[in-house]
N, C-alpha and C. Protein backbone atom coordinates (compact mmCIF):
# COMPACT_ATOMS: atom_id res chain seq x y z
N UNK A 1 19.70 46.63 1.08
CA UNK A 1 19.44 47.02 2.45
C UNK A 1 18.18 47.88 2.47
N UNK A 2 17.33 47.56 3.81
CA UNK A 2 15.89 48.33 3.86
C UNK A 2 16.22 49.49 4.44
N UNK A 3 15.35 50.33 4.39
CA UNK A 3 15.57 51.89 5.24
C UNK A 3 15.49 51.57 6.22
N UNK A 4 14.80 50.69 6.52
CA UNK A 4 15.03 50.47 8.18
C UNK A 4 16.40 50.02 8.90
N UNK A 5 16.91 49.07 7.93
CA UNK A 5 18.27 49.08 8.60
C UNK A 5 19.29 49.58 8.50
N UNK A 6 18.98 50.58 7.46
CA UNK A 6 20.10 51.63 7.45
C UNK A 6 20.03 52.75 8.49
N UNK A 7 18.87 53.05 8.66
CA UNK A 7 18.27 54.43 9.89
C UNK A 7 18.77 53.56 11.00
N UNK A 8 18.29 52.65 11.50
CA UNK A 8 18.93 51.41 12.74
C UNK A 8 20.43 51.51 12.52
N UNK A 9 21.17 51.18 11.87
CA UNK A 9 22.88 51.27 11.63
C UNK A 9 23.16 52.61 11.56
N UNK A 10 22.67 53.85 11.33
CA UNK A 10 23.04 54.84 11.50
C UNK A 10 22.74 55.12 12.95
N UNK A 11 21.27 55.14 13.37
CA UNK A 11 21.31 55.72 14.80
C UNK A 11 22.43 54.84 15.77
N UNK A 12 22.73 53.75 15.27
CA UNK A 12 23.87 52.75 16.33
C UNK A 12 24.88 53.37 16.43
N UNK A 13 25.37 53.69 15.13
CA UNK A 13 26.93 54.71 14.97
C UNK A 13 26.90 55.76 15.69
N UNK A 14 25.74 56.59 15.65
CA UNK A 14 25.71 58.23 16.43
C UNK A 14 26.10 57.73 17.85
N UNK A 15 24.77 56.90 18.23
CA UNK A 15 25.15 56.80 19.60
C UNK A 15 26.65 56.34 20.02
N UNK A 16 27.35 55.25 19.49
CA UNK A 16 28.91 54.62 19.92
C UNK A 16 29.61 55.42 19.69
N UNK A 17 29.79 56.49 18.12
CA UNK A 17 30.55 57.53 18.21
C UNK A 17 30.57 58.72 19.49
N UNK A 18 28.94 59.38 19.38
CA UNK A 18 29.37 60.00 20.13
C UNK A 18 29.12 59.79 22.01
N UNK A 19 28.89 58.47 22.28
CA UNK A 19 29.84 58.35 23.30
C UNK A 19 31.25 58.09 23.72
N UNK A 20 31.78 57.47 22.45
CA UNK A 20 33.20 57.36 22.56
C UNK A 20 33.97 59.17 22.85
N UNK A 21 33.38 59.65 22.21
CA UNK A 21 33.50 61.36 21.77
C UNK A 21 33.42 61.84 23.51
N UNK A 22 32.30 61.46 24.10
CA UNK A 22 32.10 62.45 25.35
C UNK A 22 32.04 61.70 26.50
N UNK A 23 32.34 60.11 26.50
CA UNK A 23 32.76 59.70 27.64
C UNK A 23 33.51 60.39 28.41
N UNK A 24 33.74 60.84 29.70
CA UNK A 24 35.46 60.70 30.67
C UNK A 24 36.09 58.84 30.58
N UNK A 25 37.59 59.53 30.39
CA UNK A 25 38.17 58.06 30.24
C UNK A 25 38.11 57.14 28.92
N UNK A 26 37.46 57.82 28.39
CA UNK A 26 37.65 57.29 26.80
C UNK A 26 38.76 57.53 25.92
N UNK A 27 39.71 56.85 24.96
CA UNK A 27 40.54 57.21 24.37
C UNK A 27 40.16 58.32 23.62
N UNK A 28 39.04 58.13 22.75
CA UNK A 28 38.67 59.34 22.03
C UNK A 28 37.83 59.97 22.88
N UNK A 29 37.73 60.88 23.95
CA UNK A 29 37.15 61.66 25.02
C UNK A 29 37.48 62.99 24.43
N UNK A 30 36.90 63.92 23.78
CA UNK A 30 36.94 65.05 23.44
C UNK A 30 36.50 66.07 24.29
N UNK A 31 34.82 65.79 24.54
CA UNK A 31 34.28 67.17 25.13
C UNK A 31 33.15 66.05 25.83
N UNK A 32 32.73 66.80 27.01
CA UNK A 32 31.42 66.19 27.76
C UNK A 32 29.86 66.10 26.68
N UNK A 33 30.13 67.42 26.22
CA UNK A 33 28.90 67.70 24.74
C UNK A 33 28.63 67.04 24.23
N UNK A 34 29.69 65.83 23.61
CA UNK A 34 29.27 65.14 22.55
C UNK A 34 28.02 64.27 22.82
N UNK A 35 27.96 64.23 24.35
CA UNK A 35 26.69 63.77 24.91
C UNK A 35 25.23 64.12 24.84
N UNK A 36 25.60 65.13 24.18
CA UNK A 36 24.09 65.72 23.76
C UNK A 36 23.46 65.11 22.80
N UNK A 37 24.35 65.08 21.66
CA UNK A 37 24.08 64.28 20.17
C UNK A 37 23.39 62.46 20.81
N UNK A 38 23.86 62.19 21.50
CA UNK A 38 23.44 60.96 21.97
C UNK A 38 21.93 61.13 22.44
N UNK A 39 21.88 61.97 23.67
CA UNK A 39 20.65 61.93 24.06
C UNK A 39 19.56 62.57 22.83
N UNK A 40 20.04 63.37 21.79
CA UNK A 40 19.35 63.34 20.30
C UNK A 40 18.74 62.58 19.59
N UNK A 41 19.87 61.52 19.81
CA UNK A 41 19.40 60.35 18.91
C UNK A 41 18.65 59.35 19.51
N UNK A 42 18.23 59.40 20.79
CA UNK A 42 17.54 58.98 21.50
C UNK A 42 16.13 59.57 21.20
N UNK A 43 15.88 60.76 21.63
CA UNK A 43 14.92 61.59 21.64
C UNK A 43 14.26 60.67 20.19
N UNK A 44 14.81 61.23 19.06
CA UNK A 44 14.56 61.06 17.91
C UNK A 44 14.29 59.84 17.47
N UNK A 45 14.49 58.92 17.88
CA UNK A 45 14.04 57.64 18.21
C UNK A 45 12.78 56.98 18.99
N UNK A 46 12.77 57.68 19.76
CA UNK A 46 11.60 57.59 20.92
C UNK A 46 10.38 57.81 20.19
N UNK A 47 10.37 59.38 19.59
CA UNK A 47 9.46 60.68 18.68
C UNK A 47 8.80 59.29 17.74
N UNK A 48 10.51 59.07 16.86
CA UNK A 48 9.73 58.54 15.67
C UNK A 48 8.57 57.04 16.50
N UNK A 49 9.30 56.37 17.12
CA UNK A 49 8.40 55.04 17.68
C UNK A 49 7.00 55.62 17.98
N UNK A 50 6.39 56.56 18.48
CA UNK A 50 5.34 57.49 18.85
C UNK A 50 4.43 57.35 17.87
N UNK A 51 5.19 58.62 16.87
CA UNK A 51 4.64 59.65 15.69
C UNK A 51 4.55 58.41 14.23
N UNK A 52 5.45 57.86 14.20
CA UNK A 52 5.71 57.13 12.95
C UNK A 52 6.21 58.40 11.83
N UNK A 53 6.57 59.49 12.49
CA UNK A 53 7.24 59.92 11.50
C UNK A 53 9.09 59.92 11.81
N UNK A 54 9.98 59.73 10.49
CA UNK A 54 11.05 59.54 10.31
C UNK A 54 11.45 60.53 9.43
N UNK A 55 12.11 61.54 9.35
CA UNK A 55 12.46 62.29 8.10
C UNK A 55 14.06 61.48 7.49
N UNK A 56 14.74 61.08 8.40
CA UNK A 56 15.36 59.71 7.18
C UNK A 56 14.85 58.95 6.45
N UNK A 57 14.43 58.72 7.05
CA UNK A 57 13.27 57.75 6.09
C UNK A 57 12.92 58.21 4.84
N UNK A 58 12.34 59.35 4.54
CA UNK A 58 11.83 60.10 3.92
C UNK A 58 12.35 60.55 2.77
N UNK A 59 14.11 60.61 3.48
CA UNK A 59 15.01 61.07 2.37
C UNK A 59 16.12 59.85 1.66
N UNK A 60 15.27 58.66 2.43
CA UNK A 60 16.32 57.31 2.37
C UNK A 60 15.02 56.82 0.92
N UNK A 61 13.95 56.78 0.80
CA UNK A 61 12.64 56.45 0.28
C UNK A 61 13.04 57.38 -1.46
N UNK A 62 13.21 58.99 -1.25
CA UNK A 62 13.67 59.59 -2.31
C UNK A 62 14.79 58.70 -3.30
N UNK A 63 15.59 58.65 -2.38
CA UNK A 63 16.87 58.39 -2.98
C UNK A 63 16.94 56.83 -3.18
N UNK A 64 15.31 56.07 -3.57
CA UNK A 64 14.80 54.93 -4.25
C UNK A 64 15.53 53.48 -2.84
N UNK A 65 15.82 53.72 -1.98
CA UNK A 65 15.98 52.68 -0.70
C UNK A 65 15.03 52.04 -0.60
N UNK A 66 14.47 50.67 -0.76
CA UNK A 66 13.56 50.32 -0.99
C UNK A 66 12.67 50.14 1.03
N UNK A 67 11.29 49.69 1.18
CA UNK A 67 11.27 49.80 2.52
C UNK A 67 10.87 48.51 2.77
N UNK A 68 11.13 47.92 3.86
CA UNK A 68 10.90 46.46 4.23
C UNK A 68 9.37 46.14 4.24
N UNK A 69 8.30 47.00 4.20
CA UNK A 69 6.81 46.69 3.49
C UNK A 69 6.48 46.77 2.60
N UNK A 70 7.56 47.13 1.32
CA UNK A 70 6.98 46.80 -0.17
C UNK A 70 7.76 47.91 -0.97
């Protein structure tokens, strides 16, 4: 698996978790907050598309993840 689709499968999880987390009406509905982490992972998403910087990336690259350009 490339870093890219692991950072992509991770940011997917944040977001479904934590809307499941801070929906109203959700089985797992905890707190309205968890909505923040969402709009996070948004942000952080947006930034990186911009900047081209990723600090997953960064630490996915260390830990020898190979990257889908070589």
């Amino acid at each position: 698996m490339t870093t890219e689709r692991v950072i992509r499968s991770f940011a997917g999880a944040v977001v479904l978790i934590s809307l499941a987390l801070g929906a109203p009406g959700s089985p797992l509905h905890a707190s309205p907050h968890w909505l923040w982490l969402t709009a996070f992972a948004g942000a952080n998403l947006f930034q990186s598309g911009l900047t081209r910087f990723c600090l997953p990336e960064t630490v996915l690259k260390r830990f020898g993840v190979r990257s889908c350009g070589g």
